[in-house]
N, C-alpha and C. Protein backbone atom coordinates (compact mmCIF):
# COMPACT_ATOMS: atom_id res chain seq x y z
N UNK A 1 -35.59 -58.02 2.99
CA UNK A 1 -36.41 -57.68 1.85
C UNK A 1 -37.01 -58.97 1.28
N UNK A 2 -38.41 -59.00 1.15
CA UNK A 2 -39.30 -60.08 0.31
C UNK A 2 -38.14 -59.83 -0.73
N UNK A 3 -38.60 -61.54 -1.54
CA UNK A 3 -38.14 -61.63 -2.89
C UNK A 3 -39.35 -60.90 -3.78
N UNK A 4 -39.83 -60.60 -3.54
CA UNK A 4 -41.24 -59.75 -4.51
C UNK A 4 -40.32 -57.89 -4.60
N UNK A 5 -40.20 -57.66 -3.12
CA UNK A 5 -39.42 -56.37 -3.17
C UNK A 5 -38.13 -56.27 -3.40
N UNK A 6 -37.22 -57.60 -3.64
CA UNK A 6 -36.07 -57.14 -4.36
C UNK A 6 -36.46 -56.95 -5.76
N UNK A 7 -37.57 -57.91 -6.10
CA UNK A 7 -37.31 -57.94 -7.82
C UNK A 7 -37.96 -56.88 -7.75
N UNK A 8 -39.07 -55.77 -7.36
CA UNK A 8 -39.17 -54.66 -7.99
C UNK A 8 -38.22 -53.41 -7.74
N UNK A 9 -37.09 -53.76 -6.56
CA UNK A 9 -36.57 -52.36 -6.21
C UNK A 9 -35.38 -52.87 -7.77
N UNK A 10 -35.00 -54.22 -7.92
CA UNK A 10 -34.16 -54.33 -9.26
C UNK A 10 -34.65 -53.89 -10.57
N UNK A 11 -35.72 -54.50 -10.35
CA UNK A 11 -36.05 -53.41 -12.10
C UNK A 11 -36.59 -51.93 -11.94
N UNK A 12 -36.85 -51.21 -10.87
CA UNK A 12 -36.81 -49.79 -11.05
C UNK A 12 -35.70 -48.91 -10.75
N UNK A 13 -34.51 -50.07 -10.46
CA UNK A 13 -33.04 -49.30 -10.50
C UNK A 13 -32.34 -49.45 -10.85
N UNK A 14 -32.30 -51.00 -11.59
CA UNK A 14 -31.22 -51.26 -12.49
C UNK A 14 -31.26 -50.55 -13.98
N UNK A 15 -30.13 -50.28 -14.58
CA UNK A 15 -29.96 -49.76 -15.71
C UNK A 15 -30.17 -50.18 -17.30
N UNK A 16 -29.46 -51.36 -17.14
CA UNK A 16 -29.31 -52.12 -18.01
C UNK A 16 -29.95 -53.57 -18.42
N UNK A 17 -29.67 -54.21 -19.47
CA UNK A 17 -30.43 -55.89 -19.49
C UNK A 17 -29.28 -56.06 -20.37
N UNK A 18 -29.20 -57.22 -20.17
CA UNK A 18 -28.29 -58.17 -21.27
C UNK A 18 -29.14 -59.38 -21.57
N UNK A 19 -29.69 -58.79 -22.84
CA UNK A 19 -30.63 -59.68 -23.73
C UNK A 19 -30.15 -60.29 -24.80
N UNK A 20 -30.35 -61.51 -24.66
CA UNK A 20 -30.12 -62.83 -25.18
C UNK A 20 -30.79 -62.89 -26.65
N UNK A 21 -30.93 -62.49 -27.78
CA UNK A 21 -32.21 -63.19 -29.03
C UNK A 21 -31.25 -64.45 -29.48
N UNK A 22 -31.67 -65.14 -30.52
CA UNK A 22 -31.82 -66.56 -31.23
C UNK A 22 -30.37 -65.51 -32.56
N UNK A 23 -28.98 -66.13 -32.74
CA UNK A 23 -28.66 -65.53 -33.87
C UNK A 23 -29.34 -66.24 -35.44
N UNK A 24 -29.40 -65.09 -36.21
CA UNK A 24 -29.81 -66.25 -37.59
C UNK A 24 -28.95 -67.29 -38.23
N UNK A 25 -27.65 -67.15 -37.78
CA UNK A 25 -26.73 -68.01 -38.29
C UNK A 25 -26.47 -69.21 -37.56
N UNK A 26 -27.53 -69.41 -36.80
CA UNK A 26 -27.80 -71.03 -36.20
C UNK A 26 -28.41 -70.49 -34.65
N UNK A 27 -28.59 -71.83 -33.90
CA UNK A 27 -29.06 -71.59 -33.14
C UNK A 27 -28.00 -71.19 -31.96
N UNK A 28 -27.38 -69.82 -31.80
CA UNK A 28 -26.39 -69.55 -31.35
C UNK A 28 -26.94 -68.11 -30.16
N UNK A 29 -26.89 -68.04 -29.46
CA UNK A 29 -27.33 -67.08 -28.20
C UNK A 29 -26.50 -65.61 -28.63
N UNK A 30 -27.42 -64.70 -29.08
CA UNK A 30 -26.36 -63.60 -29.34
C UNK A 30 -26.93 -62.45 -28.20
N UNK A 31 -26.08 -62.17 -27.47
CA UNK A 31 -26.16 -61.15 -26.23
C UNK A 31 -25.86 -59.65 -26.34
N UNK A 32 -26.39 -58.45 -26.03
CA UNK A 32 -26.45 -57.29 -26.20
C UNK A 32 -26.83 -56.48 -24.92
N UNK A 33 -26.28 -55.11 -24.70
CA UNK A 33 -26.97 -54.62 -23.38
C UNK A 33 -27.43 -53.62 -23.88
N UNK A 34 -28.88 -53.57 -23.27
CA UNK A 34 -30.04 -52.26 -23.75
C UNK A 34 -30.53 -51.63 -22.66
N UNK A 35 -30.76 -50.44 -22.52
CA UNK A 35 -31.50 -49.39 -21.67
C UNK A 35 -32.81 -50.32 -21.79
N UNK A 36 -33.62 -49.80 -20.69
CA UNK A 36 -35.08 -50.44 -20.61
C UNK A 36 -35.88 -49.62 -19.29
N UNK A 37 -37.35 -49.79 -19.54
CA UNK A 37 -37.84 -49.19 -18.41
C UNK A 37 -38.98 -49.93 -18.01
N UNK A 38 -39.52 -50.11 -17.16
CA UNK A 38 -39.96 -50.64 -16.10
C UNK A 38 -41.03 -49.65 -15.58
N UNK A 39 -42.66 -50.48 -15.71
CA UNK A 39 -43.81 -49.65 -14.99
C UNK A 39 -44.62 -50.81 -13.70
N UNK A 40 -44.39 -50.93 -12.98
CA UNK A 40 -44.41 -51.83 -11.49
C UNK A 40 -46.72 -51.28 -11.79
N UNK A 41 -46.53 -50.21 -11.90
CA UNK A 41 -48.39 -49.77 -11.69
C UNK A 41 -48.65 -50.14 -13.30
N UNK A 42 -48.32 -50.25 -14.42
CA UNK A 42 -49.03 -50.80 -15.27
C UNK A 42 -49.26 -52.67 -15.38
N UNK A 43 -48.00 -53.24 -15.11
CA UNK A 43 -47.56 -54.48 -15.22
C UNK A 43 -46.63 -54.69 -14.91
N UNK A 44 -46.61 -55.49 -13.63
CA UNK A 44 -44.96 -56.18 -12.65
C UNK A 44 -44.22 -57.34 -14.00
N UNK A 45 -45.06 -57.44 -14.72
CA UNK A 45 -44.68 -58.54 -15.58
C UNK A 45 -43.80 -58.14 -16.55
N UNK A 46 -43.67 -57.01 -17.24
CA UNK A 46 -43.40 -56.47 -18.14
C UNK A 46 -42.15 -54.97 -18.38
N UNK A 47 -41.36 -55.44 -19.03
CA UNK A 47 -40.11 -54.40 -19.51
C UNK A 47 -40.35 -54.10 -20.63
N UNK A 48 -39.77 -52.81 -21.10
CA UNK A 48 -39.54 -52.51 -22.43
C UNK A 48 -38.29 -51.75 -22.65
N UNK A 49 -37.81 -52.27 -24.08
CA UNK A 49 -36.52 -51.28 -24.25
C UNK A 49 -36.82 -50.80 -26.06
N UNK A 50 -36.11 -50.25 -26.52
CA UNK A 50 -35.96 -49.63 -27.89
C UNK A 50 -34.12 -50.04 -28.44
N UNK A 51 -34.40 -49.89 -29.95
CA UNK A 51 -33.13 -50.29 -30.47
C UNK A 51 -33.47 -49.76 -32.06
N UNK A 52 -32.24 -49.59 -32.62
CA UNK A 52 -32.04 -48.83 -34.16
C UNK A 52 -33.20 -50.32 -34.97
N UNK A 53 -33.82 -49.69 -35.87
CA UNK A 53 -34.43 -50.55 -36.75
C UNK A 53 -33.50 -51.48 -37.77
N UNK A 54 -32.37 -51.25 -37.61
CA UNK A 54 -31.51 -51.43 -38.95
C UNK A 54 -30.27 -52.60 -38.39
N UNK A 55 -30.77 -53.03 -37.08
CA UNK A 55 -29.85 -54.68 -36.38
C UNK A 55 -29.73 -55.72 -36.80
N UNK A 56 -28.80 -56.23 -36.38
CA UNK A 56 -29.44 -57.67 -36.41
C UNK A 56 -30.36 -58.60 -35.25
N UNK A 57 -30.30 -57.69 -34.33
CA UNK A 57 -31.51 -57.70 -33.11
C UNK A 57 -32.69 -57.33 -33.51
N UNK A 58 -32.73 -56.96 -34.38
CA UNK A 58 -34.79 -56.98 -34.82
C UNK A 58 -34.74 -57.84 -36.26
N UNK A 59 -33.89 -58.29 -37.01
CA UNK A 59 -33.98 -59.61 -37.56
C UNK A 59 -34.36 -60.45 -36.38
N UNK A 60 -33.34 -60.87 -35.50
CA UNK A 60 -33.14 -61.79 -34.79
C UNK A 60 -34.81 -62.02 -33.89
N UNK A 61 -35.64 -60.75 -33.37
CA UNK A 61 -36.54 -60.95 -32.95
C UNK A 61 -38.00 -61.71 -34.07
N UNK A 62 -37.42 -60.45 -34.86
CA UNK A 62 -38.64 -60.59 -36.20
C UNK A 62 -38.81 -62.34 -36.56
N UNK A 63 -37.35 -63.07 -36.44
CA UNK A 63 -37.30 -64.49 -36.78
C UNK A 63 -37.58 -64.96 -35.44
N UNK A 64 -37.63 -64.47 -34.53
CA UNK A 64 -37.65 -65.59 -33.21
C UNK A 64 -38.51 -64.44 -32.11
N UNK A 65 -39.54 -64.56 -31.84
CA UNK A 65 -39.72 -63.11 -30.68
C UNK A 65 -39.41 -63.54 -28.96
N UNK A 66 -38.82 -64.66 -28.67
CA UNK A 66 -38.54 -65.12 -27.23
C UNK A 66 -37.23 -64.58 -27.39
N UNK A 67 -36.96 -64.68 -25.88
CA UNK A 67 -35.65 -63.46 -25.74
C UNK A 67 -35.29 -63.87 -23.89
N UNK A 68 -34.34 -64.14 -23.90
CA UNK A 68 -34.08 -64.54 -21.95
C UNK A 68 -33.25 -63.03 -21.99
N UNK A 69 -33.65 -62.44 -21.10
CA UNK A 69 -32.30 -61.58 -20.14
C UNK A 69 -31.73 -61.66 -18.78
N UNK A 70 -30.97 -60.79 -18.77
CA UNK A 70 -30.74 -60.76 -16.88
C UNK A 70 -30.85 -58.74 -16.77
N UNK A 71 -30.91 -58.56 -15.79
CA UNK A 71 -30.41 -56.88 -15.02
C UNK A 71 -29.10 -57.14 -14.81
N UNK A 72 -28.45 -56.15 -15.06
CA UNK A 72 -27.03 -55.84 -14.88
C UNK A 72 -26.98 -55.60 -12.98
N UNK A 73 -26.04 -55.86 -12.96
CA UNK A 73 -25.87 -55.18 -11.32
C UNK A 73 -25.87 -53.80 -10.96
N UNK A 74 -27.05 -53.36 -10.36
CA UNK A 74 -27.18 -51.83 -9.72
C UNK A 74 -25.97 -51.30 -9.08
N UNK A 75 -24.99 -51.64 -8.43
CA UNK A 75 -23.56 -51.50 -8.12
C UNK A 75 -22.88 -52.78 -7.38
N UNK A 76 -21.42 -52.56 -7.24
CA UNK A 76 -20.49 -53.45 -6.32
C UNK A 76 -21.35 -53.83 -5.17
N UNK A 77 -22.00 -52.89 -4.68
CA UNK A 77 -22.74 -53.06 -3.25
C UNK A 77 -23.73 -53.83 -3.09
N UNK A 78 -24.44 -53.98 -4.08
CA UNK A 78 -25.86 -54.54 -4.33
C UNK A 78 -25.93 -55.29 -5.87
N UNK A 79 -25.20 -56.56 -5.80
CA UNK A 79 -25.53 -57.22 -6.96
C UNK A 79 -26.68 -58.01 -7.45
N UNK A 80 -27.43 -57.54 -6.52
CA UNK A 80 -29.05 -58.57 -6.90
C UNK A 80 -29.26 -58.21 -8.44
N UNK A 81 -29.95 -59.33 -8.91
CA UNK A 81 -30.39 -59.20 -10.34
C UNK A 81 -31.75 -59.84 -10.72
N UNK A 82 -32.31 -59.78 -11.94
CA UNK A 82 -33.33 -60.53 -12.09
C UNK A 82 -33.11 -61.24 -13.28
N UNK A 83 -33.38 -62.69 -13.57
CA UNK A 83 -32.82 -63.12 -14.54
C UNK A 83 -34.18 -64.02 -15.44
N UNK A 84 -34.21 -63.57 -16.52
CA UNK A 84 -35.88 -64.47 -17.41
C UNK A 84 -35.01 -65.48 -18.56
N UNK A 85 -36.18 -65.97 -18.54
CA UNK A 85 -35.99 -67.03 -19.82
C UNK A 85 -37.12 -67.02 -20.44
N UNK A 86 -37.10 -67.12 -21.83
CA UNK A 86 -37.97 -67.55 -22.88
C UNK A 86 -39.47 -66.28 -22.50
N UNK A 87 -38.86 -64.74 -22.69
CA UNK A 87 -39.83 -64.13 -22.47
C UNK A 87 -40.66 -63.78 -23.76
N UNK A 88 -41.31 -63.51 -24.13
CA UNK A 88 -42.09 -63.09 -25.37
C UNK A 88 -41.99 -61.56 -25.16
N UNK A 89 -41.55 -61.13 -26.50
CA UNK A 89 -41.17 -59.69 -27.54
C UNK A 89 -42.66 -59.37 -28.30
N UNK A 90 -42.60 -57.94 -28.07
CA UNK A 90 -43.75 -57.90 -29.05
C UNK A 90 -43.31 -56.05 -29.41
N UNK A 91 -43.52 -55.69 -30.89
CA UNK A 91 -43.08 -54.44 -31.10
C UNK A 91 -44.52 -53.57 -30.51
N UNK A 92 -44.05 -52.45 -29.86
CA UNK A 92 -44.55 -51.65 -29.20
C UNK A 92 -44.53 -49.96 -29.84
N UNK A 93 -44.30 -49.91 -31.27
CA UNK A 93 -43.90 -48.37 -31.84
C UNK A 93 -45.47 -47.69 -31.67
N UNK A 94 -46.39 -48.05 -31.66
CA UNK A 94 -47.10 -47.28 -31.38
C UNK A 94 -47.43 -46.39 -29.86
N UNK A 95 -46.44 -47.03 -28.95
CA UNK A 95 -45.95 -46.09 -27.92
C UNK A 95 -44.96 -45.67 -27.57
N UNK A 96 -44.28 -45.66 -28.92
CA UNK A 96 -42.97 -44.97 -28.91
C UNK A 96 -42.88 -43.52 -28.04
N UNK A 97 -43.68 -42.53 -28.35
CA UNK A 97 -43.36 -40.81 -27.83
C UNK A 97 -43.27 -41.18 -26.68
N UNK A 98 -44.43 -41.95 -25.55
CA UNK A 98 -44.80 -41.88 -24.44
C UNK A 98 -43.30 -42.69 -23.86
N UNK A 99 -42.72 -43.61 -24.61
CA UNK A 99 -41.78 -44.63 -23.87
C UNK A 99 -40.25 -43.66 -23.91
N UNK A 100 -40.10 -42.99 -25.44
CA UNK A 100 -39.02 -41.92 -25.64
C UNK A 100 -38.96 -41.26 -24.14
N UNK A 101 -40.10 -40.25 -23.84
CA UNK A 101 -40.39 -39.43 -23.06
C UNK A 101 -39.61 -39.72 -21.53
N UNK A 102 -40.38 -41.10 -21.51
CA UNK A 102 -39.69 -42.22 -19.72
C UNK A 102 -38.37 -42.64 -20.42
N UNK A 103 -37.59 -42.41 -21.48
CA UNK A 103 -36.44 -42.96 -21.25
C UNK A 103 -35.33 -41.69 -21.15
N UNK A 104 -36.14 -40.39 -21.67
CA UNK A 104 -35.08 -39.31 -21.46
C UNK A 104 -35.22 -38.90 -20.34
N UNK A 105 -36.27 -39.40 -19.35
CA UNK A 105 -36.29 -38.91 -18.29
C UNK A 105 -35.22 -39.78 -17.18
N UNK A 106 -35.25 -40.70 -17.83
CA UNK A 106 -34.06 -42.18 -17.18
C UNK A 106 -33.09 -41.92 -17.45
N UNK A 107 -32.32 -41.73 -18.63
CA UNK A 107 -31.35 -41.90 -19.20
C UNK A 107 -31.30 -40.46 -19.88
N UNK A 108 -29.68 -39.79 -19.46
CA UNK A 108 -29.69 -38.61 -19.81
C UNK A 108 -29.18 -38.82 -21.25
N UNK A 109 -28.12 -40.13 -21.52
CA UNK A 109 -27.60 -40.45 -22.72
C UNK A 109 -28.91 -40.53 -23.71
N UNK A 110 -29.80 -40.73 -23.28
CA UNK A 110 -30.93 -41.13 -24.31
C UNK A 110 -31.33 -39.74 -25.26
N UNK A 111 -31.31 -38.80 -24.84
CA UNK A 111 -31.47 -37.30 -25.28
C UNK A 111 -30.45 -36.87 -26.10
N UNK A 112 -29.43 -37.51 -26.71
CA UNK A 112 -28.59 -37.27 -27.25
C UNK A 112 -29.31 -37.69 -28.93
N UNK A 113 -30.27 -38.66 -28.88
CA UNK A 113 -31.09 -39.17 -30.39
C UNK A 113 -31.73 -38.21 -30.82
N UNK A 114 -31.71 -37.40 -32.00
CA UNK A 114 -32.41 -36.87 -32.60
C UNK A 114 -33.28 -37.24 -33.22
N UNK A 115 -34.52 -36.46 -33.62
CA UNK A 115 -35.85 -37.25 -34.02
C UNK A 115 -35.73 -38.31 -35.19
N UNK A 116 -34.24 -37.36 -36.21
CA UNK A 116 -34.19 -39.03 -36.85
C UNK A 116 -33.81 -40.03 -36.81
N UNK A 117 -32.90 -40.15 -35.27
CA UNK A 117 -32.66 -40.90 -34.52
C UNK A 117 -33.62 -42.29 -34.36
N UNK A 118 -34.74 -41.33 -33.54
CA UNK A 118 -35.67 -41.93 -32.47
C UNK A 118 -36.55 -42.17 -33.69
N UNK A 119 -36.88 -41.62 -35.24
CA UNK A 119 -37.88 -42.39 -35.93
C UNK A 119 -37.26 -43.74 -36.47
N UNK A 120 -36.02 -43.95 -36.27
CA UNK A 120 -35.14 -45.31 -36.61
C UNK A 120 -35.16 -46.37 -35.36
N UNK A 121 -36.41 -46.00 -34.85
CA UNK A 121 -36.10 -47.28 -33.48
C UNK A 121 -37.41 -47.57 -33.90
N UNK A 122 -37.46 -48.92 -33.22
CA UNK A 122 -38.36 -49.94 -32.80
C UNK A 122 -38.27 -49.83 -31.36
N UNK A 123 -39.65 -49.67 -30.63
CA UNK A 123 -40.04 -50.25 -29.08
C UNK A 123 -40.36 -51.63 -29.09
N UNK A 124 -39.47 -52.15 -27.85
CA UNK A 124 -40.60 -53.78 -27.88
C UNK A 124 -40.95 -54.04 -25.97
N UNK A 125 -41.98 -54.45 -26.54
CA UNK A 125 -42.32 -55.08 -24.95
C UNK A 125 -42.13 -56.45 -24.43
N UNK A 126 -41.50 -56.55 -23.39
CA UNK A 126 -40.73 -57.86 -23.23
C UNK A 126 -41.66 -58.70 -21.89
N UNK A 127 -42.66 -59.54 -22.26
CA UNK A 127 -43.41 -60.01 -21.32
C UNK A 127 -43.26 -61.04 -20.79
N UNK A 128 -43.25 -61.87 -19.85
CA UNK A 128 -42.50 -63.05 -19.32
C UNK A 128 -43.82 -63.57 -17.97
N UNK A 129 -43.85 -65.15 -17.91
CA UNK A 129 -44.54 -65.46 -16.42
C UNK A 129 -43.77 -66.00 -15.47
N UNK A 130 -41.82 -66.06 -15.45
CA UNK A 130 -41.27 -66.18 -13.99
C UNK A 130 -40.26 -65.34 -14.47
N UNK A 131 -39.94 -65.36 -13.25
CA UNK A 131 -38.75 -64.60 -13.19
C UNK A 131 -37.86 -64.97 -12.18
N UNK A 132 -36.67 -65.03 -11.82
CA UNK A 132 -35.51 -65.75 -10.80
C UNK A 132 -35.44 -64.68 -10.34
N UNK A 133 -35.11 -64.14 -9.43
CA UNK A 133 -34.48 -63.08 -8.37
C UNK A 133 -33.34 -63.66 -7.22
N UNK A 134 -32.11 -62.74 -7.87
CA UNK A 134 -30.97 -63.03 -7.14
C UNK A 134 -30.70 -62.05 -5.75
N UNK A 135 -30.60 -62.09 -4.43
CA UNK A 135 -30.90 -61.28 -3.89
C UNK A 135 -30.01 -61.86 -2.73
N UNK A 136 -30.63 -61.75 -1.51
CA UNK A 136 -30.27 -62.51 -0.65
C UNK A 136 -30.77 -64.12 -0.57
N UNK A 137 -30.08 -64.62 -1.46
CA UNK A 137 -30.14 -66.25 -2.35
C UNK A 137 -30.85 -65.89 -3.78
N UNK A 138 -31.46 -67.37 -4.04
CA UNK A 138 -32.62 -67.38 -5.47
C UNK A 138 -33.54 -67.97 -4.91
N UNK A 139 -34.82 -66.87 -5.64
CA UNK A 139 -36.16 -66.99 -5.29
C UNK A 139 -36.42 -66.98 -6.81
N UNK A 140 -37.60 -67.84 -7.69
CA UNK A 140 -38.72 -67.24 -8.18
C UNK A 140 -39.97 -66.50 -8.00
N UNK A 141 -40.35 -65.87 -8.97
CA UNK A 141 -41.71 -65.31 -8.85
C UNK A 141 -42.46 -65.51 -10.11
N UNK A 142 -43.86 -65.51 -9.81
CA UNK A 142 -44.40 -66.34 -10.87
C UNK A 142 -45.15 -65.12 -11.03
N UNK A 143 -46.45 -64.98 -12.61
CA UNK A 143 -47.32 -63.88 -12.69
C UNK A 143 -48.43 -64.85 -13.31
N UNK A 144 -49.41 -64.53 -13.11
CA UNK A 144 -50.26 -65.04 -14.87
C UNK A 144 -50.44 -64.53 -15.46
């Protein structure tokens, strides 16, 4: 497998991210794991996930919008991952329904939020120009 086709078969099957923001109580790396989804035909460049409005992860963005993650491992079998640094956040609620929609279709846990749930989130879009891909070795990939 190209390193181009691991990193997209990783972000349209991995589950999870463990995203990194800036804490406010110094410059201290505070880590979290979020659902996220992945459109390869809109932008290879680009993830998005959602989170309660009421964190300290949307302080933490609101004060800082760069954000590194990695993909969790798709299983024991297949630990490839993709890992960013210093990606740029940007809130995305005005495509909240359409992103809700692709995440209950992903995530059956996600259907468990009720609308006043889901009007208590923030979408953000997480845009980045490399990315590491762990696969069979490390490769980058670059975008503009």
């Amino acid at each position: 497998m190209t390193t181009k086709e691991t990193y997209t078969n990783v972000l349209e099957n991995a589950t999870n991210l463990a995203v990194a923001t800036e804490s406010l109580a110094g410059h201290t790396p505070n880590v979290r794991t979020v659902n996220f989804l992945y459109f390869p035909n809109e932008s290879e460049n680009t993830v998005y996930f959602a989170t309660s409005k009421n964190t300290d992860k949307v302080k933490e963005l609101a004060a800082n919008g760069k954000i590194s993650f990695t993909t969790t491992p798709m299983s024991p079998q297949d630990a490839s991952t993709v890992r960013v640094t210093g990606a740029d956040t940007k809130m995305v609620n005005d495509r909240r329904s359409e992103l809700f929609e692709a995440m209950d279709k992903k995530y059956a846990s996600f259907k468990m939020f009720d609308q006043q749930a889901r009007d208590n989130m923030n979408v953000y879009a997480v845009t980045f120009k490399e990315a590491e891909v762990f696969g069979h070795g490390t490769d980058k990939i670059s975008f503009n």
